[in-house]
PDB file of N, CA and C in Angstrom:
ATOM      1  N   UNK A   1      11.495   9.726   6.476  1.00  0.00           N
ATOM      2  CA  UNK A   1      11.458   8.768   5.383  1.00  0.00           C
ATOM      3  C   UNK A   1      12.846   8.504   4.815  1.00  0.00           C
ATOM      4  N   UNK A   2      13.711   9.483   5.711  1.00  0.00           N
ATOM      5  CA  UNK A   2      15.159   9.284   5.160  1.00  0.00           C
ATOM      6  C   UNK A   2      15.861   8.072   5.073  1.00  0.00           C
ATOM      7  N   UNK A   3      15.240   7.349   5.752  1.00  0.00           N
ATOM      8  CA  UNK A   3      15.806   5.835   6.425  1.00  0.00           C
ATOM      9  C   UNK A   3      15.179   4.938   5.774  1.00  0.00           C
ATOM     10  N   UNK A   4      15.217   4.757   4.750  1.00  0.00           N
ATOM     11  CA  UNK A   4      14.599   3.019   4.021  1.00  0.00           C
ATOM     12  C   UNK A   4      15.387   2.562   3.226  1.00  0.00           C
ATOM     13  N   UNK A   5      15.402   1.827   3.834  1.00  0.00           N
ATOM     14  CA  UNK A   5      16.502   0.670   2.701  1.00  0.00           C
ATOM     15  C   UNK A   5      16.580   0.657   1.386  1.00  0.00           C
ATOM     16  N   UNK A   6      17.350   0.585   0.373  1.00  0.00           N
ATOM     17  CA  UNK A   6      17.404   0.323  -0.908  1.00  0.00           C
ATOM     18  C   UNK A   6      16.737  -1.169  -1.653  1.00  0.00           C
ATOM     19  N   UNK A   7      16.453  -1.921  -0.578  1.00  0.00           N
ATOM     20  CA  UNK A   7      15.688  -2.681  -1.023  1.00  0.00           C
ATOM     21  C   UNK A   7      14.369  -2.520  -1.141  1.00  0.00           C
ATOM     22  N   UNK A   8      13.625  -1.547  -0.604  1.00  0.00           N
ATOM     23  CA  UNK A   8      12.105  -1.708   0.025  1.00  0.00           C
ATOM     24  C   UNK A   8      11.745  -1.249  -1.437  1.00  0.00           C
ATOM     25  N   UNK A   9      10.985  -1.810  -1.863  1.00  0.00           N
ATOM     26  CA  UNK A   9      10.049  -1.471  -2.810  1.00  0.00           C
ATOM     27  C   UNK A   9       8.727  -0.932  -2.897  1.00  0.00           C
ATOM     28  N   UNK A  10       8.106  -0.948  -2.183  1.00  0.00           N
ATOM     29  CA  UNK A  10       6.406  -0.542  -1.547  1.00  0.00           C
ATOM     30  C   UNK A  10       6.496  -0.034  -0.071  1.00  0.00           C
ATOM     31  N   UNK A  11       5.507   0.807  -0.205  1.00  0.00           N
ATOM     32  CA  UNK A  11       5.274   1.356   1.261  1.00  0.00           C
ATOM     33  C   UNK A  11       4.111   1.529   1.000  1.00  0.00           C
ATOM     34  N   UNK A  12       3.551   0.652   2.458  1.00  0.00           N
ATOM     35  CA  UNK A  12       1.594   1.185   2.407  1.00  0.00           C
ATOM     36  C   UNK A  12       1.795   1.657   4.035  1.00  0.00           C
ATOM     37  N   UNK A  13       0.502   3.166   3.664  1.00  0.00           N
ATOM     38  CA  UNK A  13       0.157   3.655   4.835  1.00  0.00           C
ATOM     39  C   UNK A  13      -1.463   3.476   4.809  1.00  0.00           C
ATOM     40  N   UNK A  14      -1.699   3.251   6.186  1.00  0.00           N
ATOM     41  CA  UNK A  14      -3.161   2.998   6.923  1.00  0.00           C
ATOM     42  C   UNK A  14      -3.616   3.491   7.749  1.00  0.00           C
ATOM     43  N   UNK A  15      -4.093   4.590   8.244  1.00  0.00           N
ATOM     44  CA  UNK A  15      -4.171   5.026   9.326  1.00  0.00           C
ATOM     45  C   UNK A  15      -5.699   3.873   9.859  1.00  0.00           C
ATOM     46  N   UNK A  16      -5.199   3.985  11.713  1.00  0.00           N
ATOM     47  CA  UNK A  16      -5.847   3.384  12.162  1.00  0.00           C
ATOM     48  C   UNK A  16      -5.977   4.336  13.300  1.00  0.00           C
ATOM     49  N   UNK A  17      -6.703   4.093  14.467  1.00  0.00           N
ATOM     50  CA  UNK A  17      -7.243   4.652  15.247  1.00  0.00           C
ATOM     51  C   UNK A  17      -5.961   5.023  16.840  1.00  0.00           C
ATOM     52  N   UNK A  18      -4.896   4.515  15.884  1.00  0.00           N
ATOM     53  CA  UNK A  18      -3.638   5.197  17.238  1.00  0.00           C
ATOM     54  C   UNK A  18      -2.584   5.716  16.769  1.00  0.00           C
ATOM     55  N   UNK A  19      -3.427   6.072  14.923  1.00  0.00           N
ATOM     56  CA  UNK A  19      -2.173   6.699  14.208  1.00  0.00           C
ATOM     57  C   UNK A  19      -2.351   6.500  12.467  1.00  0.00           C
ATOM     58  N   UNK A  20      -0.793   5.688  12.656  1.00  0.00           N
ATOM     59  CA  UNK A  20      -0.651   5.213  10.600  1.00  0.00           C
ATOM     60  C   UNK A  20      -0.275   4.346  11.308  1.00  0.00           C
ATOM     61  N   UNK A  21      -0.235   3.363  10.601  1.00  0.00           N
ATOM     62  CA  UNK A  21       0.343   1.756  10.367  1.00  0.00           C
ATOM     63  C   UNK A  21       1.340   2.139   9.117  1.00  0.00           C
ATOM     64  N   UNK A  22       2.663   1.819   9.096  1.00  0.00           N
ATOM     65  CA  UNK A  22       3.843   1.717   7.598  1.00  0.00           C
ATOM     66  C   UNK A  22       3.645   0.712   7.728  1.00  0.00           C
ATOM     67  N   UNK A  23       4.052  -0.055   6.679  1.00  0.00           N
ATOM     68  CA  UNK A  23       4.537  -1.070   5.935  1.00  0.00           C
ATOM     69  C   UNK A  23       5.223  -1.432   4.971  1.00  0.00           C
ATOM     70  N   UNK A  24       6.739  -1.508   5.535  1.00  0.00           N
ATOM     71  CA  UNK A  24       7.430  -1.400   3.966  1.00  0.00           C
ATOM     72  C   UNK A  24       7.720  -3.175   3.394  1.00  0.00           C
ATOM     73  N   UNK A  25       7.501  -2.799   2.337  1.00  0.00           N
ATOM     74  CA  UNK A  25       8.214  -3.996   1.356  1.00  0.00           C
ATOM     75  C   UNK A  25       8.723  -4.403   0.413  1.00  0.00           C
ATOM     76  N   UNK A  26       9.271  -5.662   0.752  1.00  0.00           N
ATOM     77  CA  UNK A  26      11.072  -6.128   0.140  1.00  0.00           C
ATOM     78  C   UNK A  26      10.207  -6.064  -1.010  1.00  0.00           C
ATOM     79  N   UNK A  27      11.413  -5.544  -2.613  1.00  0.00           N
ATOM     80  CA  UNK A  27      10.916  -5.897  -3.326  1.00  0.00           C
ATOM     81  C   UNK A  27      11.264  -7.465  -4.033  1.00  0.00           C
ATOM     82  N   UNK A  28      11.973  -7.754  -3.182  1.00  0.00           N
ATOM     83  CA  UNK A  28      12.328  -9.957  -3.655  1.00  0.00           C
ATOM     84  C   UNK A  28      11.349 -10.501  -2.907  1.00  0.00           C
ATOM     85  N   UNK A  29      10.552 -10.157  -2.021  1.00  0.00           N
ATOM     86  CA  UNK A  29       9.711 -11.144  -1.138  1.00  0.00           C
ATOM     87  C   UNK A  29       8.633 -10.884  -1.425  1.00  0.00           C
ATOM     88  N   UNK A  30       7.366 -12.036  -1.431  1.00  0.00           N
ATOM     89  CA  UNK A  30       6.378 -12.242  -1.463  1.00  0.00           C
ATOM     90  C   UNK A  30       5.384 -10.719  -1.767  1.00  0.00           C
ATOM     91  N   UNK A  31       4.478  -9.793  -2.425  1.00  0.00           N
ATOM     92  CA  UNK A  31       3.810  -8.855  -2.105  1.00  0.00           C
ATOM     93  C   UNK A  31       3.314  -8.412  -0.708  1.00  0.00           C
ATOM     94  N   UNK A  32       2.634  -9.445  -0.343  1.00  0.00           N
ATOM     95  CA  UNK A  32       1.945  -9.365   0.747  1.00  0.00           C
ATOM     96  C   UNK A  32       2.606  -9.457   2.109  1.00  0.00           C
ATOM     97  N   UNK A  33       3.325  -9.494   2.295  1.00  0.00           N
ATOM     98  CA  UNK A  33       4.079 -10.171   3.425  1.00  0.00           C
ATOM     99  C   UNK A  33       5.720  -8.934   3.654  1.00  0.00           C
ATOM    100  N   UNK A  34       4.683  -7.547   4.683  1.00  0.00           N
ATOM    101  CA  UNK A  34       5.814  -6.861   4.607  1.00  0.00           C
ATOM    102  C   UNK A  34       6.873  -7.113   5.477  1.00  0.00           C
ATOM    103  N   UNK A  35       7.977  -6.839   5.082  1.00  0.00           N
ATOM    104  CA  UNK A  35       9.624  -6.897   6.176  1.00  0.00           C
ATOM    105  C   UNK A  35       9.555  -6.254   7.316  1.00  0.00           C
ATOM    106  N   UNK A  36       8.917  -4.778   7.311  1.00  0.00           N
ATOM    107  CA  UNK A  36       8.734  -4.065   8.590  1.00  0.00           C
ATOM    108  C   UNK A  36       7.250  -3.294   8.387  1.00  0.00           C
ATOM    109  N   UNK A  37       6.769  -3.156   9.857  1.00  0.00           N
ATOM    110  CA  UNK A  37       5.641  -3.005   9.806  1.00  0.00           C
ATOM    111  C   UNK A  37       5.394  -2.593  11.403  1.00  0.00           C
ATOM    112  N   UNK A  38       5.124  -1.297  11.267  1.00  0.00           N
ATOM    113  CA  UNK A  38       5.052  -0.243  12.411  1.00  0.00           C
ATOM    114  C   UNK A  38       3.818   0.745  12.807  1.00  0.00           C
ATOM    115  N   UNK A  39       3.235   0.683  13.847  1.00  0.00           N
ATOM    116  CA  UNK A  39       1.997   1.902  14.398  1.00  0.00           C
ATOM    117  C   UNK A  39       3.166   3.170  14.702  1.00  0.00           C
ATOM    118  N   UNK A  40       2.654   4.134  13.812  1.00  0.00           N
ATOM    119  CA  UNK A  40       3.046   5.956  14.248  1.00  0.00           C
ATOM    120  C   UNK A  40       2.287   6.652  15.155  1.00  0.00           C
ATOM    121  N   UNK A  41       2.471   6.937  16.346  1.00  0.00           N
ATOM    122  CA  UNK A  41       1.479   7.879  16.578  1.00  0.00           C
ATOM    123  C   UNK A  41       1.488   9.221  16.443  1.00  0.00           C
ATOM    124  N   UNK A  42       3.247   9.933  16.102  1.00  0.00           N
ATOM    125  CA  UNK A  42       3.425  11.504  15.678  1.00  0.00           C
ATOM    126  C   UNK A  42       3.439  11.405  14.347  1.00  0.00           C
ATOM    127  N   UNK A  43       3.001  10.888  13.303  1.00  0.00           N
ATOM    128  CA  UNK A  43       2.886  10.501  11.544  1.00  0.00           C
ATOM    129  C   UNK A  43       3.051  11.609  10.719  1.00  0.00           C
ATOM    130  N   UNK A  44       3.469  12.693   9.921  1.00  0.00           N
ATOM    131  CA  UNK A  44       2.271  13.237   8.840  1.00  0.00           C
ATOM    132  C   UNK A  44       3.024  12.450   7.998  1.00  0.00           C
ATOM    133  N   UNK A  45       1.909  12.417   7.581  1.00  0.00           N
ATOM    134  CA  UNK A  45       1.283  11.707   5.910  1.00  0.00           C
ATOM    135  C   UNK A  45       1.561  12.480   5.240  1.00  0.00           C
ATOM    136  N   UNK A  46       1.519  13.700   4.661  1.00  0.00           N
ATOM    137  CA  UNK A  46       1.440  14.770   3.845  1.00  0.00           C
ATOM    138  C   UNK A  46       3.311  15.098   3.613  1.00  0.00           C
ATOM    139  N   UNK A  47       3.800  14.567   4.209  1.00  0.00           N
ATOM    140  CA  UNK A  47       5.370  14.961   4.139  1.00  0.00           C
ATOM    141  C   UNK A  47       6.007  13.426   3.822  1.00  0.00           C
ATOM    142  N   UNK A  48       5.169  12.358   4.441  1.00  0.00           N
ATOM    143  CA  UNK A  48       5.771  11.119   4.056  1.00  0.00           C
ATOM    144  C   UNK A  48       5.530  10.779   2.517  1.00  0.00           C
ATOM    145  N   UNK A  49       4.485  11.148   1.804  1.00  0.00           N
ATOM    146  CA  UNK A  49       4.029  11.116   0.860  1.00  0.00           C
ATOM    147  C   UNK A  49       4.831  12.297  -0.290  1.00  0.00           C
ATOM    148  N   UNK A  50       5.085  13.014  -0.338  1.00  0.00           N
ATOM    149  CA  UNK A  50       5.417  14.067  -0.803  1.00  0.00           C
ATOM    150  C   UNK A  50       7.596  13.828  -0.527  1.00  0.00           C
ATOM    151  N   UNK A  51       7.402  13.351   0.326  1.00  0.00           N
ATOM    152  CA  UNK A  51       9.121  12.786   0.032  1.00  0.00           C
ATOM    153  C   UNK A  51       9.070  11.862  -0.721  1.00  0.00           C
ATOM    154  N   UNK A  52       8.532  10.793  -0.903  1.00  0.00           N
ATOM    155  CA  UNK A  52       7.734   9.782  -1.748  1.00  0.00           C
ATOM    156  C   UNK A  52       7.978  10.096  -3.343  1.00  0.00           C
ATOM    157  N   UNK A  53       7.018  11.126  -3.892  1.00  0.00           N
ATOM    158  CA  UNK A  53       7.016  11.907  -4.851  1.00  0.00           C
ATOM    159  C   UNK A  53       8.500  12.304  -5.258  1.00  0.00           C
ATOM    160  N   UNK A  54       9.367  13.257  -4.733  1.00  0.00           N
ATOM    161  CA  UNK A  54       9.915  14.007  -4.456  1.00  0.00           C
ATOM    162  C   UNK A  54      11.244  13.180  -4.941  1.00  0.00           C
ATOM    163  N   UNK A  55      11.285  12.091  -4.324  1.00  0.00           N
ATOM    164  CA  UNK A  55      12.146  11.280  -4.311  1.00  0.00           C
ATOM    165  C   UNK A  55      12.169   9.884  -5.707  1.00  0.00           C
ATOM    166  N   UNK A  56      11.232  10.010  -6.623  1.00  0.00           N
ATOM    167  CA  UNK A  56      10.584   9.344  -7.522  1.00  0.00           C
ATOM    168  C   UNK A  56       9.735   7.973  -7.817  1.00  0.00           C
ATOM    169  N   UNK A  57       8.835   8.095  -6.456  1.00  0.00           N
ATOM    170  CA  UNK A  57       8.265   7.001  -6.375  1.00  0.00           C
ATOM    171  C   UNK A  57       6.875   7.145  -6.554  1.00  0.00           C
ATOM    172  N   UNK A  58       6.031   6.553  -7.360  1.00  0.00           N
ATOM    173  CA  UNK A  58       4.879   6.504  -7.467  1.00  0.00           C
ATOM    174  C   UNK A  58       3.526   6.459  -6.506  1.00  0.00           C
ATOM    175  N   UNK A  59       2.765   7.211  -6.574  1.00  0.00           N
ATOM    176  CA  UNK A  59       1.796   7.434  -5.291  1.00  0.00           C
ATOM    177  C   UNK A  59       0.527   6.953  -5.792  1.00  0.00           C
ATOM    178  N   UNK A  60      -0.179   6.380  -4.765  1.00  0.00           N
ATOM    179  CA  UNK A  60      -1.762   6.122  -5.056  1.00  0.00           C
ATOM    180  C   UNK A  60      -2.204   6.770  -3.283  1.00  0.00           C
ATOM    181  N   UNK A  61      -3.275   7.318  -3.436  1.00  0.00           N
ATOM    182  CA  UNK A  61      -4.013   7.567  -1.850  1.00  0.00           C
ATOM    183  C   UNK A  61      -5.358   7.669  -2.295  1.00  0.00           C
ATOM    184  N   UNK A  62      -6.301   7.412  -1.452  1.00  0.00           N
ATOM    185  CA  UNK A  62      -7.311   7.326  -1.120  1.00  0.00           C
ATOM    186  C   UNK A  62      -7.676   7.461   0.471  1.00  0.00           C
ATOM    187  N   UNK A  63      -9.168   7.730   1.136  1.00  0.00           N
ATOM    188  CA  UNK A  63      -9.132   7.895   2.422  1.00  0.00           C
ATOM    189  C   UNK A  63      -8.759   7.267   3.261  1.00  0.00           C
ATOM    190  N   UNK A  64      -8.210   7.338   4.228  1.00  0.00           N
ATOM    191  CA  UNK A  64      -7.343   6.601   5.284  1.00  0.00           C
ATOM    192  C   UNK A  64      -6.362   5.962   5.418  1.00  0.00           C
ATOM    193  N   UNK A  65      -5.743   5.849   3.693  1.00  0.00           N
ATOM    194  CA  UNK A  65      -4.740   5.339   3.635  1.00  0.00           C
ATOM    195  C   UNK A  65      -3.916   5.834   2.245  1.00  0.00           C
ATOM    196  N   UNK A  66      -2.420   5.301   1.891  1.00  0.00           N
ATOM    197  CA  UNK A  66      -1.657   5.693   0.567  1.00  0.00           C
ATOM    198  C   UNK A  66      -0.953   4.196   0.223  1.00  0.00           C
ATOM    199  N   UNK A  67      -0.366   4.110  -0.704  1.00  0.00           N
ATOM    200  CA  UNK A  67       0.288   3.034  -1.589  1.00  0.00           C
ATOM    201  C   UNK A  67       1.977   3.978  -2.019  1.00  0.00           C
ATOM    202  N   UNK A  68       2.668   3.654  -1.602  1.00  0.00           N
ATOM    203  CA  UNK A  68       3.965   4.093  -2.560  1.00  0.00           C
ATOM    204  C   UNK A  68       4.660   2.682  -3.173  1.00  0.00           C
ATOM    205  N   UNK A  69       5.371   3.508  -4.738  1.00  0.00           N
ATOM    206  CA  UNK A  69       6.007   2.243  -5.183  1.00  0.00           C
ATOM    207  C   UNK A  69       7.159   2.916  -5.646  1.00  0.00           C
ATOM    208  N   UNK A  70       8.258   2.306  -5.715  1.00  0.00           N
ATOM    209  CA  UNK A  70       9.822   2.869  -6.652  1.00  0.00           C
ATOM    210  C   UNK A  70       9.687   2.678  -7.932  1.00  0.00           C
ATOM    211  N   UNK A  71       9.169   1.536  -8.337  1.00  0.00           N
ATOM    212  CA  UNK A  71       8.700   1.753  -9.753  1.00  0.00           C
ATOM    213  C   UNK A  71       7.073   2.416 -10.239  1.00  0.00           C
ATOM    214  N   UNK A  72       7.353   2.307 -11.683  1.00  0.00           N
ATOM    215  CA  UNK A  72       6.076   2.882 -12.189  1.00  0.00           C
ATOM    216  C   UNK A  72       5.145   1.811 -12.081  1.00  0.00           C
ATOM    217  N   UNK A  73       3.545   1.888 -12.009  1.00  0.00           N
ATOM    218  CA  UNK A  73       2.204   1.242 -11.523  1.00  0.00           C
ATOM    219  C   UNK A  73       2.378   1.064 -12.649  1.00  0.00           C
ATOM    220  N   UNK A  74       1.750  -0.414 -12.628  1.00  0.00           N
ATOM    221  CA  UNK A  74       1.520  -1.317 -14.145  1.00  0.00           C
ATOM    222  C   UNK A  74       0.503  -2.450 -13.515  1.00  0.00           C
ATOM    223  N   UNK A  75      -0.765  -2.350 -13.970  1.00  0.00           N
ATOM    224  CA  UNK A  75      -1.746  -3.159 -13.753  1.00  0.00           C
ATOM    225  C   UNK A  75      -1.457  -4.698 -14.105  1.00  0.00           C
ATOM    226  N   UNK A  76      -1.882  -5.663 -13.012  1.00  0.00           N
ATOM    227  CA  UNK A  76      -1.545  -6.708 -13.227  1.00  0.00           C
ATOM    228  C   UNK A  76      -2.841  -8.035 -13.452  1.00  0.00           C
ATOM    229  N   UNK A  77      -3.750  -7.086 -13.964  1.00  0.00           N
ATOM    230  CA  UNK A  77      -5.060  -7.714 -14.354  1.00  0.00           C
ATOM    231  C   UNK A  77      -5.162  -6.287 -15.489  1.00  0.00           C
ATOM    232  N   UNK A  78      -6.422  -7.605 -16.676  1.00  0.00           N
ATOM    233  CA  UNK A  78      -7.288  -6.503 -17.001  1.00  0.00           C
ATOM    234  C   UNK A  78      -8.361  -5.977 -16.222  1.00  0.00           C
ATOM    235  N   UNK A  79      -9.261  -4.588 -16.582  1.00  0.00           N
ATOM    236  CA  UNK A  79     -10.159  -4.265 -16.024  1.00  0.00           C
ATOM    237  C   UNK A  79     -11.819  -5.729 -15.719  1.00  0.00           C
ATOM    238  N   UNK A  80     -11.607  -6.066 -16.874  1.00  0.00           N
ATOM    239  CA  UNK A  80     -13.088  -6.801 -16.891  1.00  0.00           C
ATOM    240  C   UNK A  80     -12.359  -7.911 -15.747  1.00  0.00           C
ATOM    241  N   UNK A  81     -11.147  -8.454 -16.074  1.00  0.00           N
ATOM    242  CA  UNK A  81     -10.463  -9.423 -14.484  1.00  0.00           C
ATOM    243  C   UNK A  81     -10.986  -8.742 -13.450  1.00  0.00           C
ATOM    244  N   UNK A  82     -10.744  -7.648 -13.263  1.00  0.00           N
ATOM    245  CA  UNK A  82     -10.630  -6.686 -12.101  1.00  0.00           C
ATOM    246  C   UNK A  82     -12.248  -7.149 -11.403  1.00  0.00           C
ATOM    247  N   UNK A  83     -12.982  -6.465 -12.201  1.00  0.00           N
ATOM    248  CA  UNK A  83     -14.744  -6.635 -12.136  1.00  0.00           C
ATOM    249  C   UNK A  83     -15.326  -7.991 -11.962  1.00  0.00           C
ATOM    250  N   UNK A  84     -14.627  -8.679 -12.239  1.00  0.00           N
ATOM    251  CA  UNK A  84     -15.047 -10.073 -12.568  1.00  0.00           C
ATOM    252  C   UNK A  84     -14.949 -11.187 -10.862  1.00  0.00           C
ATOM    253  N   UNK A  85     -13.230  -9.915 -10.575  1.00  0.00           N
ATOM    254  CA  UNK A  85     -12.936 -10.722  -9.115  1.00  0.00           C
ATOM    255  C   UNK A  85     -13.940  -9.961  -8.207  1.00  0.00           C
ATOM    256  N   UNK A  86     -13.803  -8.745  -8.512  1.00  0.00           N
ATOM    257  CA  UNK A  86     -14.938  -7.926  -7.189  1.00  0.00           C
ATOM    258  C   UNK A  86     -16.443  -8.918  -7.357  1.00  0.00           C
ATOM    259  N   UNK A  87     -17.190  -8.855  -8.257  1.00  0.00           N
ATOM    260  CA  UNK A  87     -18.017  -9.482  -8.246  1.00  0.00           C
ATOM    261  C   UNK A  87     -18.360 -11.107  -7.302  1.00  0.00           C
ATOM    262  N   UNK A  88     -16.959 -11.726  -7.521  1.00  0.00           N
ATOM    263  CA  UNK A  88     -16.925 -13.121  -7.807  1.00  0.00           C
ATOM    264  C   UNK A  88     -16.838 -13.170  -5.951  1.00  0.00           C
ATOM    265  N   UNK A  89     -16.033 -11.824  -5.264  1.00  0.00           N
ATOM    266  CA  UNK A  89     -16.358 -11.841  -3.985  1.00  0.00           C
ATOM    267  C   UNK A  89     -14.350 -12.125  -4.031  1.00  0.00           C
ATOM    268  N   UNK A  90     -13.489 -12.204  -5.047  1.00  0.00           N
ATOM    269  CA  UNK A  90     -11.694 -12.880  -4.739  1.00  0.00           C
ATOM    270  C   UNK A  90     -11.333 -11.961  -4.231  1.00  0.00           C
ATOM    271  N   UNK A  91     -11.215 -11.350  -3.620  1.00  0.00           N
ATOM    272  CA  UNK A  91     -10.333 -10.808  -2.622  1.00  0.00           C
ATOM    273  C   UNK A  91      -9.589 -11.554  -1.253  1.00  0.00           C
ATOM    274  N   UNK A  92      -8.121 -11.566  -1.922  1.00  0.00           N
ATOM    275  CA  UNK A  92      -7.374 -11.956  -0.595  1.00  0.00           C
ATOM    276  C   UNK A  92      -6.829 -10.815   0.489  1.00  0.00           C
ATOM    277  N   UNK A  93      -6.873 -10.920   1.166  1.00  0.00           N
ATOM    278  CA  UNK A  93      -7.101  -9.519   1.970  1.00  0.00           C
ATOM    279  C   UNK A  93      -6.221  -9.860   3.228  1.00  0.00           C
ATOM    280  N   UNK A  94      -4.890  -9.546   3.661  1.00  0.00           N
ATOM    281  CA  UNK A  94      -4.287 -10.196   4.705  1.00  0.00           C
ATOM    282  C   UNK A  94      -5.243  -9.378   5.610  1.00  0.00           C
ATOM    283  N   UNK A  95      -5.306 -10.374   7.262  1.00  0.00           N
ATOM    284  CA  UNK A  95      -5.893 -10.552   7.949  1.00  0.00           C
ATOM    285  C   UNK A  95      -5.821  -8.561   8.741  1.00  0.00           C
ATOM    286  N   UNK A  96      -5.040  -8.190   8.848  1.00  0.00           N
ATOM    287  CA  UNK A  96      -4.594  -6.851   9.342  1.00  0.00           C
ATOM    288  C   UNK A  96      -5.491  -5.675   8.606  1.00  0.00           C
ATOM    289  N   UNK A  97      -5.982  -5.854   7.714  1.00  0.00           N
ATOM    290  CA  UNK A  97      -6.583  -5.180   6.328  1.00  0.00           C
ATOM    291  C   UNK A  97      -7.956  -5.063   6.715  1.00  0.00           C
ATOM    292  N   UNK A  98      -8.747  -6.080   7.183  1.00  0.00           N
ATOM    293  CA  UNK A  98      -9.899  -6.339   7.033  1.00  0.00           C
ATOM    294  C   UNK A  98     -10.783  -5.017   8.089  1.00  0.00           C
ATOM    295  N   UNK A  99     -10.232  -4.514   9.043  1.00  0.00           N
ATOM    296  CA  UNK A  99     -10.894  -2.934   9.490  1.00  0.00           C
ATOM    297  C   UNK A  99     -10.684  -2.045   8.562  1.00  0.00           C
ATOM    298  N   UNK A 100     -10.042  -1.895   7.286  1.00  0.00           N
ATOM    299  CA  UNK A 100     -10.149  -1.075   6.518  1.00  0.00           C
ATOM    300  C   UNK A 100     -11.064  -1.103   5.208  1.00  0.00           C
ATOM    301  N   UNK A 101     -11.528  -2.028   5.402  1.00  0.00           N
ATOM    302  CA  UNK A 101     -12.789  -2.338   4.258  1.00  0.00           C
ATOM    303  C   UNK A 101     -12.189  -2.612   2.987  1.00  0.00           C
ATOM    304  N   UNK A 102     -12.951  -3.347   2.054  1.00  0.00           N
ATOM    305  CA  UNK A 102     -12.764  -3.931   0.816  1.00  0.00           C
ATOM    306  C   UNK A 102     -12.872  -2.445   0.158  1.00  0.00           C
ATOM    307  N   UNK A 103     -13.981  -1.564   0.056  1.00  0.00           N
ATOM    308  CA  UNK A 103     -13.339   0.043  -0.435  1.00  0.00           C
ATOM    309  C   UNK A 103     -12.293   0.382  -0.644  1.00  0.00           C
ATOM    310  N   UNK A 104     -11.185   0.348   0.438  1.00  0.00           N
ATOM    311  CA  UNK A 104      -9.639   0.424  -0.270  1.00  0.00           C
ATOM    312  C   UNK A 104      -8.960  -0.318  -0.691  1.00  0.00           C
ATOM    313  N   UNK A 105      -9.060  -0.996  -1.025  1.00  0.00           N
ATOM    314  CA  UNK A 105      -8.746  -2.310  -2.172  1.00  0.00           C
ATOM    315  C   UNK A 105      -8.703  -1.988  -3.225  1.00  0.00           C
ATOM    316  N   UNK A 106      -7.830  -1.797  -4.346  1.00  0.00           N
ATOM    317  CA  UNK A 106      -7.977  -1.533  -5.421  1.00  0.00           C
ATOM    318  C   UNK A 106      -7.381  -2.959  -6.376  1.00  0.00           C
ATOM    319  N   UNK A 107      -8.147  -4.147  -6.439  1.00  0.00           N
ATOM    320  CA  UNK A 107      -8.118  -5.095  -6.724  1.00  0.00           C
ATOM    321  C   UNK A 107      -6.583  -5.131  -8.068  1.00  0.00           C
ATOM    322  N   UNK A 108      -6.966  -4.356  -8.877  1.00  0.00           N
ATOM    323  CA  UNK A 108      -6.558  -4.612 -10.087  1.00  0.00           C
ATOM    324  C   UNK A 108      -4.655  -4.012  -9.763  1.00  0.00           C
ATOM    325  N   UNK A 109      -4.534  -3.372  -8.776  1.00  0.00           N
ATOM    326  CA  UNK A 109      -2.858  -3.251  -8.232  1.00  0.00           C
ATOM    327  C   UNK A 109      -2.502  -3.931  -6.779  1.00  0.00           C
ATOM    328  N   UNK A 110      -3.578  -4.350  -6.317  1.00  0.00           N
ATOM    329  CA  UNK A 110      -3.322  -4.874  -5.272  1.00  0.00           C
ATOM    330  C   UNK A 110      -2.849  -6.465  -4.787  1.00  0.00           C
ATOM    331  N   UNK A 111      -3.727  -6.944  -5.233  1.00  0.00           N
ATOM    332  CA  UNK A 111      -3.427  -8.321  -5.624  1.00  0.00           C
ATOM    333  C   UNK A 111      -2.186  -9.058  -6.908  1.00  0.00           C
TER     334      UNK A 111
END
């Protein structure tokens, strides 16, 4: 994890079925739309995450996958927004996402 740019702002991990998927991203460009974006097949998670930490970046995980950020998490909806989009079915979900189910979605930091 020694190697990331001073620009990258986010890192999402995914494991998929030939590993993790990274994804890092710019923090000037678009959310969704990462700069680099790589299958691991020798990965741990548990050390990528924990340098993460370590290093002062904010963590979210859940099963099969993690969220890192350089800054601190600050919700960009309220909750009843939040509920309102799950309900309503808004989820934009880039196309790569969609084997990981709307479950890891956490609408209200994700979007």
């Amino acid at each position: 994890m020694a190697d990331i740019p001073a620009n990258i702002a986010r890192i999402d991990f995914h494991q998929v079925a030939s590993g993790w998927v990274v994804a890092k991203f710019n923090k000037l460009e678009r959310a969704y739309i990462p700069v680099c974006r790589e299958t691991r097949t020798d990965f741990d998670i548990d050390a990528a995450l924990s340098w993460c930490r370590e290093h002062g970046w904010a963590v979210r995980e859940w099963p099969g996958g993690a969220r890192a950020w350089k800054s601190t998490i600050e919700p960009v909806r309220s909750a009843s927004q939040a509920e309102r989009m799950r309900k309503d079915g808004l989820l934009l979900v880039p196309a790569e996402w969609v084997e990981l189910g709307y479950s890891n979605i956490d609408i209200k930091y994700d979007l």
